[in-house]
PDB file of N, CA and C in Angstrom:
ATOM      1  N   UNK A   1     -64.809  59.766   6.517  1.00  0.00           N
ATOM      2  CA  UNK A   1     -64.333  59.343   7.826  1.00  0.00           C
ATOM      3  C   UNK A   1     -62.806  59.307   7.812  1.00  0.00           C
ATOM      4  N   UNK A   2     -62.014  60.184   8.909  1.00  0.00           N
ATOM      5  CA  UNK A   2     -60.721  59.180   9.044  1.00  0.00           C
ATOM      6  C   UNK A   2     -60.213  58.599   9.141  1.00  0.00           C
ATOM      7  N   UNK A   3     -58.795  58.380   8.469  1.00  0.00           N
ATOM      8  CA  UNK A   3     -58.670  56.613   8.781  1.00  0.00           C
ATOM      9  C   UNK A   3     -57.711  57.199  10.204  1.00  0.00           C
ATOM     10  N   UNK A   4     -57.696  55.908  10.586  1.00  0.00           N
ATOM     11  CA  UNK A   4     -56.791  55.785  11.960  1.00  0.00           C
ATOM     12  C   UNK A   4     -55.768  56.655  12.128  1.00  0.00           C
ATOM     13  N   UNK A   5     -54.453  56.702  11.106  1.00  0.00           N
ATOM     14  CA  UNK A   5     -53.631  57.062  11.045  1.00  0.00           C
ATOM     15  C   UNK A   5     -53.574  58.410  11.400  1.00  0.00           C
ATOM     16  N   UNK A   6     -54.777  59.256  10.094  1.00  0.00           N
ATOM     17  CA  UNK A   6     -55.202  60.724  10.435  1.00  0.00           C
ATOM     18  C   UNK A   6     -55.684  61.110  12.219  1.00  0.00           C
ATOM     19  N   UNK A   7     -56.632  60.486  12.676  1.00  0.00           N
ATOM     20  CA  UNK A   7     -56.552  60.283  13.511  1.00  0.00           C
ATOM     21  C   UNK A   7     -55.715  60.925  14.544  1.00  0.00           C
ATOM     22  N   UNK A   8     -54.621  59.841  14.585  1.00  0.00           N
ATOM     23  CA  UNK A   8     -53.382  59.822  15.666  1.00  0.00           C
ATOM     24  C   UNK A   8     -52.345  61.005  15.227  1.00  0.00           C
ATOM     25  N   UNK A   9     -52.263  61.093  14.177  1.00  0.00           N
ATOM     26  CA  UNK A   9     -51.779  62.641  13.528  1.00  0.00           C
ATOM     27  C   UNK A   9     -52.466  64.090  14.205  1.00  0.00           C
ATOM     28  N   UNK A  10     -53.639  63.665  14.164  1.00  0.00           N
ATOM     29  CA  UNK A  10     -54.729  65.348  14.395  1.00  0.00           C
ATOM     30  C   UNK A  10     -54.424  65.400  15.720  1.00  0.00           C
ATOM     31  N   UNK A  11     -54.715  63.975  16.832  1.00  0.00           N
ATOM     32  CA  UNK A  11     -54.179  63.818  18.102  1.00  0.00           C
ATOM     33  C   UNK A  11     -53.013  64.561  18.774  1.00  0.00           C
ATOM     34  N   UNK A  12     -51.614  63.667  17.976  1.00  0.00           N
ATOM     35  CA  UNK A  12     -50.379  64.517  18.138  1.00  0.00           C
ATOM     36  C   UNK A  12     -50.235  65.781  18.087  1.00  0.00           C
ATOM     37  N   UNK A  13     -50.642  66.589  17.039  1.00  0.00           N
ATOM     38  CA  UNK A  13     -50.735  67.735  16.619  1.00  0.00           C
ATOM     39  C   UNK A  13     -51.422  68.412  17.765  1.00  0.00           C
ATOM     40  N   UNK A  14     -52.404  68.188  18.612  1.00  0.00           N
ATOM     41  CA  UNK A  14     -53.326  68.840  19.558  1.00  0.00           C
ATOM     42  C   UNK A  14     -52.178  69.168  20.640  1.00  0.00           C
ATOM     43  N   UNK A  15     -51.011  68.508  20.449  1.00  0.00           N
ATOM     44  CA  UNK A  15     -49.708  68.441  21.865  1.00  0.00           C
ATOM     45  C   UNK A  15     -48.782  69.650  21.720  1.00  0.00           C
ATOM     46  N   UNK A  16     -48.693  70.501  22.761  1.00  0.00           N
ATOM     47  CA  UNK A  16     -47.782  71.257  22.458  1.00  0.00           C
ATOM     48  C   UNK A  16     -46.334  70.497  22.335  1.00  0.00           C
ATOM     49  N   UNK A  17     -45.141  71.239  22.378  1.00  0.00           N
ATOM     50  CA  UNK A  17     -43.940  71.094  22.160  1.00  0.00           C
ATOM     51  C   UNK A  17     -43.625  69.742  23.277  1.00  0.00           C
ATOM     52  N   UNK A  18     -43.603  70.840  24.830  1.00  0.00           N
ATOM     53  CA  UNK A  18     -43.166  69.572  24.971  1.00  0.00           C
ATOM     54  C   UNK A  18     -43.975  68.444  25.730  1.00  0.00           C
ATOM     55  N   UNK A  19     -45.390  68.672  25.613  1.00  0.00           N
ATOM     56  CA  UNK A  19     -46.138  67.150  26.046  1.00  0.00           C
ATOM     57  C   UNK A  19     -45.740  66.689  24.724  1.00  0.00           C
ATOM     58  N   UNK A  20     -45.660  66.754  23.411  1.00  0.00           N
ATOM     59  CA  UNK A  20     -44.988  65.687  22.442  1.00  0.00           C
ATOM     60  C   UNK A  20     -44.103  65.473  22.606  1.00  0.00           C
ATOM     61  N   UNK A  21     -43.059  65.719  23.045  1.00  0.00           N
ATOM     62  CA  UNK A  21     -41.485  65.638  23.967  1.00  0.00           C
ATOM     63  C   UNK A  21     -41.865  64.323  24.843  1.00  0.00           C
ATOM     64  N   UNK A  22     -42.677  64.649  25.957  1.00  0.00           N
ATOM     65  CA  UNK A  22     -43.360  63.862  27.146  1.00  0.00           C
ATOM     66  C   UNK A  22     -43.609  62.431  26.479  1.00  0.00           C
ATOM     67  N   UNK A  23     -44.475  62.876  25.406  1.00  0.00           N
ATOM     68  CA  UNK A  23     -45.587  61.570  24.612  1.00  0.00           C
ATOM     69  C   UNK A  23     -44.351  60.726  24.578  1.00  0.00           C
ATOM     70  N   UNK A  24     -43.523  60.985  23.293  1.00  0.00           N
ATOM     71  CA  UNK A  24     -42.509  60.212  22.666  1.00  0.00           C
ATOM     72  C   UNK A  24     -41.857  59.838  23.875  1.00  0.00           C
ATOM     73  N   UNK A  25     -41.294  60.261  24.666  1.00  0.00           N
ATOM     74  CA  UNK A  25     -40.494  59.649  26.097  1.00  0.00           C
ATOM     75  C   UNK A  25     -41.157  58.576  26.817  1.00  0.00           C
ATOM     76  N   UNK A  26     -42.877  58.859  26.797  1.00  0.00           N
ATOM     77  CA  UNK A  26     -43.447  57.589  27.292  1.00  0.00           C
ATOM     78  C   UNK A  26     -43.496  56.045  26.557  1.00  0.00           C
ATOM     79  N   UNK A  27     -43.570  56.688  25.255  1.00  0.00           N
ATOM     80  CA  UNK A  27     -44.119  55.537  24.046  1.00  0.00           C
ATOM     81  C   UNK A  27     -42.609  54.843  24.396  1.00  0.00           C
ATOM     82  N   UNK A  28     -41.549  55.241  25.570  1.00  0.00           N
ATOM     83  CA  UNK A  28     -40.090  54.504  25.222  1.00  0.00           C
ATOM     84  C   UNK A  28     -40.174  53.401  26.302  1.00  0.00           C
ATOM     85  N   UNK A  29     -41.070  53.480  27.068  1.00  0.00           N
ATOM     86  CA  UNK A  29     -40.939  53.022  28.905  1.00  0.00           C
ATOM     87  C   UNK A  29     -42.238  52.078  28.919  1.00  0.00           C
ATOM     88  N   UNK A  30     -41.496  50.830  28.774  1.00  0.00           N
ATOM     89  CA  UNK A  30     -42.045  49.396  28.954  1.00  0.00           C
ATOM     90  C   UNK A  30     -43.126  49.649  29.921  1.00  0.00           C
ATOM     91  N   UNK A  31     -43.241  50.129  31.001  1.00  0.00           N
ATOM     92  CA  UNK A  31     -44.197  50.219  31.771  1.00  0.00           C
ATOM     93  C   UNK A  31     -45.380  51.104  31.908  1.00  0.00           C
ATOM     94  N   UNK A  32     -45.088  51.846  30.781  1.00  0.00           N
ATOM     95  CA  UNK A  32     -46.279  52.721  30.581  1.00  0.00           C
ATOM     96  C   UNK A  32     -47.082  52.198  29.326  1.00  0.00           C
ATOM     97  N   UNK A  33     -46.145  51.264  28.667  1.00  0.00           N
ATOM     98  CA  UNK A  33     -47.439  50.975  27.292  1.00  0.00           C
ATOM     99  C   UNK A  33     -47.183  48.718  28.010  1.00  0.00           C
ATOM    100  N   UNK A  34     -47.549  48.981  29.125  1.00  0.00           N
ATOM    101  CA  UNK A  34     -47.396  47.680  29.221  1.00  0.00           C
ATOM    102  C   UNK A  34     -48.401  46.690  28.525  1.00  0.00           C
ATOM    103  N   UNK A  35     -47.920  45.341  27.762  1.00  0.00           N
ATOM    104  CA  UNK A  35     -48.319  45.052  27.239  1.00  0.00           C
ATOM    105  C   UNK A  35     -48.060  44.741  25.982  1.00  0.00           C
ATOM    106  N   UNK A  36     -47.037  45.518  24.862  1.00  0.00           N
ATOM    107  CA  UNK A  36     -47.190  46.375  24.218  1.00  0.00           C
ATOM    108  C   UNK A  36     -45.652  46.611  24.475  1.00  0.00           C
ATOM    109  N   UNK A  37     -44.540  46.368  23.468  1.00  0.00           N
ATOM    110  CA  UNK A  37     -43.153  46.754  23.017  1.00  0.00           C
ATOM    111  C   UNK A  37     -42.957  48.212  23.353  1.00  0.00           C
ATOM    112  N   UNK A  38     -42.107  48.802  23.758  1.00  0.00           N
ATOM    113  CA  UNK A  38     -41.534  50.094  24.076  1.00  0.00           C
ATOM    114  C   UNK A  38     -40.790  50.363  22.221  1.00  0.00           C
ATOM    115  N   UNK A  39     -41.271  51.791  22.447  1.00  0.00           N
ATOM    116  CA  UNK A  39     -40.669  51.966  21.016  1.00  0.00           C
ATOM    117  C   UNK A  39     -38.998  52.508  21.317  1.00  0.00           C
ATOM    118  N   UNK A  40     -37.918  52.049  20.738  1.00  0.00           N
ATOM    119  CA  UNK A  40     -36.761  52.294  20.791  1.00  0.00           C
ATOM    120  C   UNK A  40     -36.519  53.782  20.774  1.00  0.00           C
ATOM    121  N   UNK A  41     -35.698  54.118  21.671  1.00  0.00           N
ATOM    122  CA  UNK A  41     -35.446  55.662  21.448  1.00  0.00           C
ATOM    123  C   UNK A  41     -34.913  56.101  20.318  1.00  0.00           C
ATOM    124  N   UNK A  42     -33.939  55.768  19.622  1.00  0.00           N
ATOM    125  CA  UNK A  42     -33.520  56.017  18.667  1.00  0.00           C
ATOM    126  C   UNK A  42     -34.643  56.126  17.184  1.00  0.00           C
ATOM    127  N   UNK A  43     -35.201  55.270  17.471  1.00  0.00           N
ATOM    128  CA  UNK A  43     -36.367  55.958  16.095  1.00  0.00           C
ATOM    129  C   UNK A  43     -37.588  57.081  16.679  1.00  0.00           C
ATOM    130  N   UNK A  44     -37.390  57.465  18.131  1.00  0.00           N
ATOM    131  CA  UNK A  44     -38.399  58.581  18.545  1.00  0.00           C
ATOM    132  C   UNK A  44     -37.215  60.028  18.232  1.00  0.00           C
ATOM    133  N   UNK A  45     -36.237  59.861  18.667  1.00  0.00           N
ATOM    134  CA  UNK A  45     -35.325  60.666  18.981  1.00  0.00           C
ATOM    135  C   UNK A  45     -35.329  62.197  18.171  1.00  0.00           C
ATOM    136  N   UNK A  46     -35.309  61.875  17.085  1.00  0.00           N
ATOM    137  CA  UNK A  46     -35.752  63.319  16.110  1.00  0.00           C
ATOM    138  C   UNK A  46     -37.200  62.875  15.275  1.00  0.00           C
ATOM    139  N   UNK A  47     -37.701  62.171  15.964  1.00  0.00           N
ATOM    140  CA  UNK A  47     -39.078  62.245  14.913  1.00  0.00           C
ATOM    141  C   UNK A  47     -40.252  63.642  14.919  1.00  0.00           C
ATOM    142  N   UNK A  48     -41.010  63.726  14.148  1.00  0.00           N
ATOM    143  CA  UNK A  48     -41.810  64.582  14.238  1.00  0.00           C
ATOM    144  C   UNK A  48     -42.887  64.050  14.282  1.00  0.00           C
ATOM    145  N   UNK A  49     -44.568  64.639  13.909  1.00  0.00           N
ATOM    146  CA  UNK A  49     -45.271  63.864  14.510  1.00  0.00           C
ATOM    147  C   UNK A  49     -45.670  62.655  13.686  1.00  0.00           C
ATOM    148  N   UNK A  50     -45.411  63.164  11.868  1.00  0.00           N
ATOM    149  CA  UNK A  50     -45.465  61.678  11.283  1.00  0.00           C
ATOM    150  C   UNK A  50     -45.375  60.947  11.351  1.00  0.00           C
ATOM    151  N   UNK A  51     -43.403  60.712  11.677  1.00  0.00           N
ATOM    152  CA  UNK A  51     -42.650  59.659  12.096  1.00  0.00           C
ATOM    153  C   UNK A  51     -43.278  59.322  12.597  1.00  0.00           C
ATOM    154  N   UNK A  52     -43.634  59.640  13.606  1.00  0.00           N
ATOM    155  CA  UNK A  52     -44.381  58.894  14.975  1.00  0.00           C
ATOM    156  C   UNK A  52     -45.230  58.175  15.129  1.00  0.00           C
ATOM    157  N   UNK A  53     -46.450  58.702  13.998  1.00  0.00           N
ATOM    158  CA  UNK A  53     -47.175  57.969  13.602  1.00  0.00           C
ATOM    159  C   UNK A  53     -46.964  57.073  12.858  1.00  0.00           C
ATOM    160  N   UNK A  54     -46.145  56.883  12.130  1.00  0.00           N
ATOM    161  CA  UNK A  54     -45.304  55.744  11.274  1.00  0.00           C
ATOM    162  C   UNK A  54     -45.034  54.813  12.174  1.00  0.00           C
ATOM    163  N   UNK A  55     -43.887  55.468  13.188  1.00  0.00           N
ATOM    164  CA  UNK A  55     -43.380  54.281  14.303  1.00  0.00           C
ATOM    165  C   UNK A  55     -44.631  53.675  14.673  1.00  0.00           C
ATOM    166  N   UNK A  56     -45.743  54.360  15.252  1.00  0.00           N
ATOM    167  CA  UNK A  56     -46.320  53.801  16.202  1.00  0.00           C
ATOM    168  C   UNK A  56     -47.517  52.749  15.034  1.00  0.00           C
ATOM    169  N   UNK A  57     -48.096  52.920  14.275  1.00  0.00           N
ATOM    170  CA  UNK A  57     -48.401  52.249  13.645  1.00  0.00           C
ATOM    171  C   UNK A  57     -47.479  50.743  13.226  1.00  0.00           C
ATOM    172  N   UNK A  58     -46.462  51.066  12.795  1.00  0.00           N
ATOM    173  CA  UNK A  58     -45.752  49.880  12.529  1.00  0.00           C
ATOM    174  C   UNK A  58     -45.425  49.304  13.744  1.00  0.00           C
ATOM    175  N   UNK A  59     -44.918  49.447  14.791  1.00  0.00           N
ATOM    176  CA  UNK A  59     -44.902  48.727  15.970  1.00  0.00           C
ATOM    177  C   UNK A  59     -46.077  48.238  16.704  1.00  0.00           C
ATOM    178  N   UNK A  60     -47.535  49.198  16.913  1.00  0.00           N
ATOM    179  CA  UNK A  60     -48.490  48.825  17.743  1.00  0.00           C
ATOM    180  C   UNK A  60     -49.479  47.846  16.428  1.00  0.00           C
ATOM    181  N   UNK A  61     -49.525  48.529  15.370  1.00  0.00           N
ATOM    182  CA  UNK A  61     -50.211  48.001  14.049  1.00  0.00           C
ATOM    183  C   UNK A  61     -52.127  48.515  14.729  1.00  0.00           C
ATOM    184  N   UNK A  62     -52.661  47.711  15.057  1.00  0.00           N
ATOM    185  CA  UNK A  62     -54.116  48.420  14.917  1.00  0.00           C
ATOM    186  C   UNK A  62     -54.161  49.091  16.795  1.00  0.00           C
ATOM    187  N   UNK A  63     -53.451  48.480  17.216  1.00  0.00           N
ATOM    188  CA  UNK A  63     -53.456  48.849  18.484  1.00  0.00           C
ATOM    189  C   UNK A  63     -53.043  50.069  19.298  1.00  0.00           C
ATOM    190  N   UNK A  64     -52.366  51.039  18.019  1.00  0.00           N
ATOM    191  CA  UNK A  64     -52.065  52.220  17.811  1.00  0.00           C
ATOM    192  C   UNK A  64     -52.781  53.521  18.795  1.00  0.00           C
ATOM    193  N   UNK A  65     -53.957  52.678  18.412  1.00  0.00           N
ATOM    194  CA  UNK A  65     -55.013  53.829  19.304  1.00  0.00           C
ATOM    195  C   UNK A  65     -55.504  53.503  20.580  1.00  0.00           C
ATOM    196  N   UNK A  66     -54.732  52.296  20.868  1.00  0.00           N
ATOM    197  CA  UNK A  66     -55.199  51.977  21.737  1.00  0.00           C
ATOM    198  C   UNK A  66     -53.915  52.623  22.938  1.00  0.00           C
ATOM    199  N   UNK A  67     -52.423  52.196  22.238  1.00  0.00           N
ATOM    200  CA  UNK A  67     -51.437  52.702  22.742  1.00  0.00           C
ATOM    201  C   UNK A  67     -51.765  54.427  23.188  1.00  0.00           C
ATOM    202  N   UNK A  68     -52.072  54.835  22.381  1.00  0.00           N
ATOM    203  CA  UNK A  68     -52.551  56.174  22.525  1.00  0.00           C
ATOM    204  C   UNK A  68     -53.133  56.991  23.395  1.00  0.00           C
ATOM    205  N   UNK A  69     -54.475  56.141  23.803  1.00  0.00           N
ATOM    206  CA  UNK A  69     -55.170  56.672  24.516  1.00  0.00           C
ATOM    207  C   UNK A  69     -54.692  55.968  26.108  1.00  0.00           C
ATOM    208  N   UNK A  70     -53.702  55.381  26.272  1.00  0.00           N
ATOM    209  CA  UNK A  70     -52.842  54.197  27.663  1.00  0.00           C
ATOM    210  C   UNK A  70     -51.759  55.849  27.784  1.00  0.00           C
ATOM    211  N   UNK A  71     -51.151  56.466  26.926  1.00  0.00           N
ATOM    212  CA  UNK A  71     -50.251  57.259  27.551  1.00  0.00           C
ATOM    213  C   UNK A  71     -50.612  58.948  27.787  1.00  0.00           C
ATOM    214  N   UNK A  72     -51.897  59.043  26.689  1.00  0.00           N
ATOM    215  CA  UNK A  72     -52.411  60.329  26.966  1.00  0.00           C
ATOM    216  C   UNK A  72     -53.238  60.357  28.252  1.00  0.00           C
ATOM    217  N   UNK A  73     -53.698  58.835  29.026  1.00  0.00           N
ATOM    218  CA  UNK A  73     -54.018  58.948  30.266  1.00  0.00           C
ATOM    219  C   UNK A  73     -52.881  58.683  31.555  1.00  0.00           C
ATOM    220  N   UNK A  74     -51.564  58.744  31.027  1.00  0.00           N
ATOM    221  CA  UNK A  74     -50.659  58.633  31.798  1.00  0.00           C
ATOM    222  C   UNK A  74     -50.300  60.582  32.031  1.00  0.00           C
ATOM    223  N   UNK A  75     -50.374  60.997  30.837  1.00  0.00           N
ATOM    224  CA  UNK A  75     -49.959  62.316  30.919  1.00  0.00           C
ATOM    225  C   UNK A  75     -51.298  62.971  31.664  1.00  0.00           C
ATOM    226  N   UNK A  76     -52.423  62.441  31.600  1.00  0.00           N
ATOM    227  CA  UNK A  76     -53.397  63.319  32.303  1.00  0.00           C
ATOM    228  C   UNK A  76     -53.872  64.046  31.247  1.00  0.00           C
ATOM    229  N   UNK A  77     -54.222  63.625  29.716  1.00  0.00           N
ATOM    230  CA  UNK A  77     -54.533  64.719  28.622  1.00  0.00           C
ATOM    231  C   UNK A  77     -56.290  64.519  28.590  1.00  0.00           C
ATOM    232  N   UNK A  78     -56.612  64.550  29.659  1.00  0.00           N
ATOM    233  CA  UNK A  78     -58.400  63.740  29.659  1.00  0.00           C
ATOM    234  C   UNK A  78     -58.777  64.779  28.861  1.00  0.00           C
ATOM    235  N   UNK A  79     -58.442  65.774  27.953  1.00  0.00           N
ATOM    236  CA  UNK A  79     -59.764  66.450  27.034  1.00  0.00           C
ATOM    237  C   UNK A  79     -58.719  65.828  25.751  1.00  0.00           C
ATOM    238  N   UNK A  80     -58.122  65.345  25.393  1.00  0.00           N
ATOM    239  CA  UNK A  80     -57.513  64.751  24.383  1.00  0.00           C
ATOM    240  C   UNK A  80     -57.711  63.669  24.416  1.00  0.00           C
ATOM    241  N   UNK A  81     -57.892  62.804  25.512  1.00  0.00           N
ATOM    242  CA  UNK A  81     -58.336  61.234  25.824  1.00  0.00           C
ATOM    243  C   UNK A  81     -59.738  61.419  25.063  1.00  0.00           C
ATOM    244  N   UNK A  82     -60.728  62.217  25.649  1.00  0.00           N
ATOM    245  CA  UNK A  82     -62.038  62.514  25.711  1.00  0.00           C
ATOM    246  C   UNK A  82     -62.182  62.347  23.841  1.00  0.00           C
ATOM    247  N   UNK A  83     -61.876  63.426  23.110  1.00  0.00           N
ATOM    248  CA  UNK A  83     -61.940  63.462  22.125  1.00  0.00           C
ATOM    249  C   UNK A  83     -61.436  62.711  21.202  1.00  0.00           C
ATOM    250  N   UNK A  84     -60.121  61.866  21.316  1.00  0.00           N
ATOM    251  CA  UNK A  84     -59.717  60.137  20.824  1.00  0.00           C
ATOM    252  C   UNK A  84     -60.690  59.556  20.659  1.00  0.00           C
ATOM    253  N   UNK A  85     -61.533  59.380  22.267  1.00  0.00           N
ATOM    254  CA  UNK A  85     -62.925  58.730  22.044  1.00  0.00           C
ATOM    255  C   UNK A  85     -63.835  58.660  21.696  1.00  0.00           C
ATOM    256  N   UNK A  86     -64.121  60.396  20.879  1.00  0.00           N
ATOM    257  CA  UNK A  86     -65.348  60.374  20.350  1.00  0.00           C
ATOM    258  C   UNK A  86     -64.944  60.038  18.722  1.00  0.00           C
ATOM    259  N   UNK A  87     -63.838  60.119  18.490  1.00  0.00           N
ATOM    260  CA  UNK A  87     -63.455  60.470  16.981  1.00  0.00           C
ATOM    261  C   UNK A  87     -63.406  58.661  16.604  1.00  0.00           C
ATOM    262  N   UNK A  88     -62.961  57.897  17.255  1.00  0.00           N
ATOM    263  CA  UNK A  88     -62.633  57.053  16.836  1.00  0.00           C
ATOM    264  C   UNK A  88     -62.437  55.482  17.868  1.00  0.00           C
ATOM    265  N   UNK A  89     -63.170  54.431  17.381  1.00  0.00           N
ATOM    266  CA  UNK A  89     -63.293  53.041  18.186  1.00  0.00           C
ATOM    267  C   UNK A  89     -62.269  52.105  17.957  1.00  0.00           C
ATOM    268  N   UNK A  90     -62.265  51.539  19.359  1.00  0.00           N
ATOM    269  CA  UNK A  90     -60.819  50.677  19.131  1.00  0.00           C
ATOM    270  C   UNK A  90     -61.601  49.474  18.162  1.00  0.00           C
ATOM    271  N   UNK A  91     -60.546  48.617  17.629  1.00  0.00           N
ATOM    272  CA  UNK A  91     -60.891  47.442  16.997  1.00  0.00           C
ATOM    273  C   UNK A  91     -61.851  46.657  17.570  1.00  0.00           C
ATOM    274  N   UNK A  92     -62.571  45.790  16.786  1.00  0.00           N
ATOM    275  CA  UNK A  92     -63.138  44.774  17.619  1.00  0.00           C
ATOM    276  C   UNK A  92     -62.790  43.618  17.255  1.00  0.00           C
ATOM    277  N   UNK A  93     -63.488  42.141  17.913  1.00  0.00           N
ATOM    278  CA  UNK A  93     -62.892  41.085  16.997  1.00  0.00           C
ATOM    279  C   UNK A  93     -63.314  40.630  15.782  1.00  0.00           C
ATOM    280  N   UNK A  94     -64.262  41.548  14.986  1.00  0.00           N
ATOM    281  CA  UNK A  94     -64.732  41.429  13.542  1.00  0.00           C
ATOM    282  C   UNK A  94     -63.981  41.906  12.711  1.00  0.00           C
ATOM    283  N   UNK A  95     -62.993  43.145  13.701  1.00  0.00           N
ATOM    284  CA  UNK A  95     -61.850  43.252  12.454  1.00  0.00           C
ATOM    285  C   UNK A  95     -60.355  43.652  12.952  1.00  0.00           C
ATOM    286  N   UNK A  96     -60.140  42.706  13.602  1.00  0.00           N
ATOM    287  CA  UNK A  96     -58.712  42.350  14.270  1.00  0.00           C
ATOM    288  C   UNK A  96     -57.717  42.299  13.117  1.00  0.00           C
ATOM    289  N   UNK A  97     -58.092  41.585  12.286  1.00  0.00           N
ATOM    290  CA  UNK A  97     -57.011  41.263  11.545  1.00  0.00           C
ATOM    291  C   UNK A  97     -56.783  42.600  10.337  1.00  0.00           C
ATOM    292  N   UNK A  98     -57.383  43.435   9.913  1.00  0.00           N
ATOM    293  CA  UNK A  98     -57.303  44.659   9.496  1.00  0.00           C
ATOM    294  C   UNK A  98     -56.073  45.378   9.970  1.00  0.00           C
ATOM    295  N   UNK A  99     -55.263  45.706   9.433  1.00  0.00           N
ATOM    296  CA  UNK A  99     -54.188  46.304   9.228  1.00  0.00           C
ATOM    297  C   UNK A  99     -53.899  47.884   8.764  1.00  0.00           C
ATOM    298  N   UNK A 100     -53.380  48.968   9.664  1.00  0.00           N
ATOM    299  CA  UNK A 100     -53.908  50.325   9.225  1.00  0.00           C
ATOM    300  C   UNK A 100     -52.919  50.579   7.950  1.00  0.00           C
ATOM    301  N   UNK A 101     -53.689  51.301   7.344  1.00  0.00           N
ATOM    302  CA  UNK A 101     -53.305  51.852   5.779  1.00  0.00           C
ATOM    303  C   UNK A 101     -51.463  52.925   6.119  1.00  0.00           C
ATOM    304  N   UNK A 102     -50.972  52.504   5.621  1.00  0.00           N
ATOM    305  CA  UNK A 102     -49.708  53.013   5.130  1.00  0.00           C
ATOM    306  C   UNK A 102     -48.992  53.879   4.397  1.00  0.00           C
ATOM    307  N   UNK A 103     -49.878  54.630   3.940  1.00  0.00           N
ATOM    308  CA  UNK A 103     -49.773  55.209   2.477  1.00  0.00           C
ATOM    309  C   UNK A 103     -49.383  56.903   3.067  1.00  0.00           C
ATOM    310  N   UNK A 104     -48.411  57.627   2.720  1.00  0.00           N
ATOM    311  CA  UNK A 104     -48.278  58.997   2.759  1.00  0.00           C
ATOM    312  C   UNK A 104     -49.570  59.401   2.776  1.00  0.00           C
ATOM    313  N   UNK A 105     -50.297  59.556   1.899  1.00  0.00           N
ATOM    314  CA  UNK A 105     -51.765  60.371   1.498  1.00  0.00           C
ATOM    315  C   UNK A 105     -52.356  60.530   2.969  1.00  0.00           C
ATOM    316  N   UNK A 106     -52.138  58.895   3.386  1.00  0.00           N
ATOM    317  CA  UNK A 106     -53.349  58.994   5.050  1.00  0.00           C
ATOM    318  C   UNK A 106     -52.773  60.426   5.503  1.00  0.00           C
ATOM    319  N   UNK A 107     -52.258  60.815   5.761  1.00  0.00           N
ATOM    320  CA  UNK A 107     -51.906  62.005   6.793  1.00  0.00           C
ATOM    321  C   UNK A 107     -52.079  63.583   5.984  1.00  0.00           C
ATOM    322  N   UNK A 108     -52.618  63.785   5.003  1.00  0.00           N
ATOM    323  CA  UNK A 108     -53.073  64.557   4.170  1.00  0.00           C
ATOM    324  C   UNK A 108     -54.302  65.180   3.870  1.00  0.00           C
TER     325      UNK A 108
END
C-alpha cells in the first residue's frame, strides 16, 4: 500500500506544467485552503513536486490529503479528485494522531 506521501507525489505528478504552477499558487491563498494555513510563497516558489510534498506535509501534517483534494476541486481536476479518492482515505478519529512518514524513501 502507499503511504500518503507517495500518494500526493503520484497526484502532483498527474499535473501538467502549469496546473502545478496553478496548484502551488492555490496552496498560497488563505481562502482556498480555508481552514488550514496558506503555504508561504517563498517555500512554493521554486519547488518541485517533492518539495511540495514536503511543504505540504509539514504544514497540513495528516491533513495533506485532505488539503489536496479542497484545491484539486478548486481547479476543477474531478478525474484527479476522483482517483485521490479511490487511492486513498482521509484520517479518521482512530488515527488522528498518526503523523505521515518523512523519510526520502516515501517518494521512491
Amino acid at each position: 500500500m502507499a503511504t500518503p506521501k507517495q500518494v500526493l507525489f503520484g497526484t502532483l505528478e498527474d499535473l501538467g506544467k502549469d496546473d502545478f504552477k496553478h496548484f502551488k499558487w492555490l496552496l498560497q491563498q488563505e481562502e482556498i485552503v480555508e481552514g488550514f494555513p496558506a503555504i508561504p510563497k517563498c517555500r512554493l516558489e521554486k519547488a518541485n513536486r517533492m518539495d511540495t510534498v514536503d511543504q505540504m506535509v509539514q504544514t497540513y501534517s495528516m491533513n495533506a490529503i485532505k488539503v489536496t483534494r479542497m484545491v484539486l476541486g478548486e481547479m476543477k481536476q474531478n478525474d484527479l479528485l476522483e482517483k485521490l479518492s479511490n487511492t486513498i482515505s482521509e484520517p479518521t478519529e482512530n488515527n488522528k494522531s498518526r503523523k505521515f512518514k518523512t523519510s526520502p524513501r516515501d517518494l521512491h
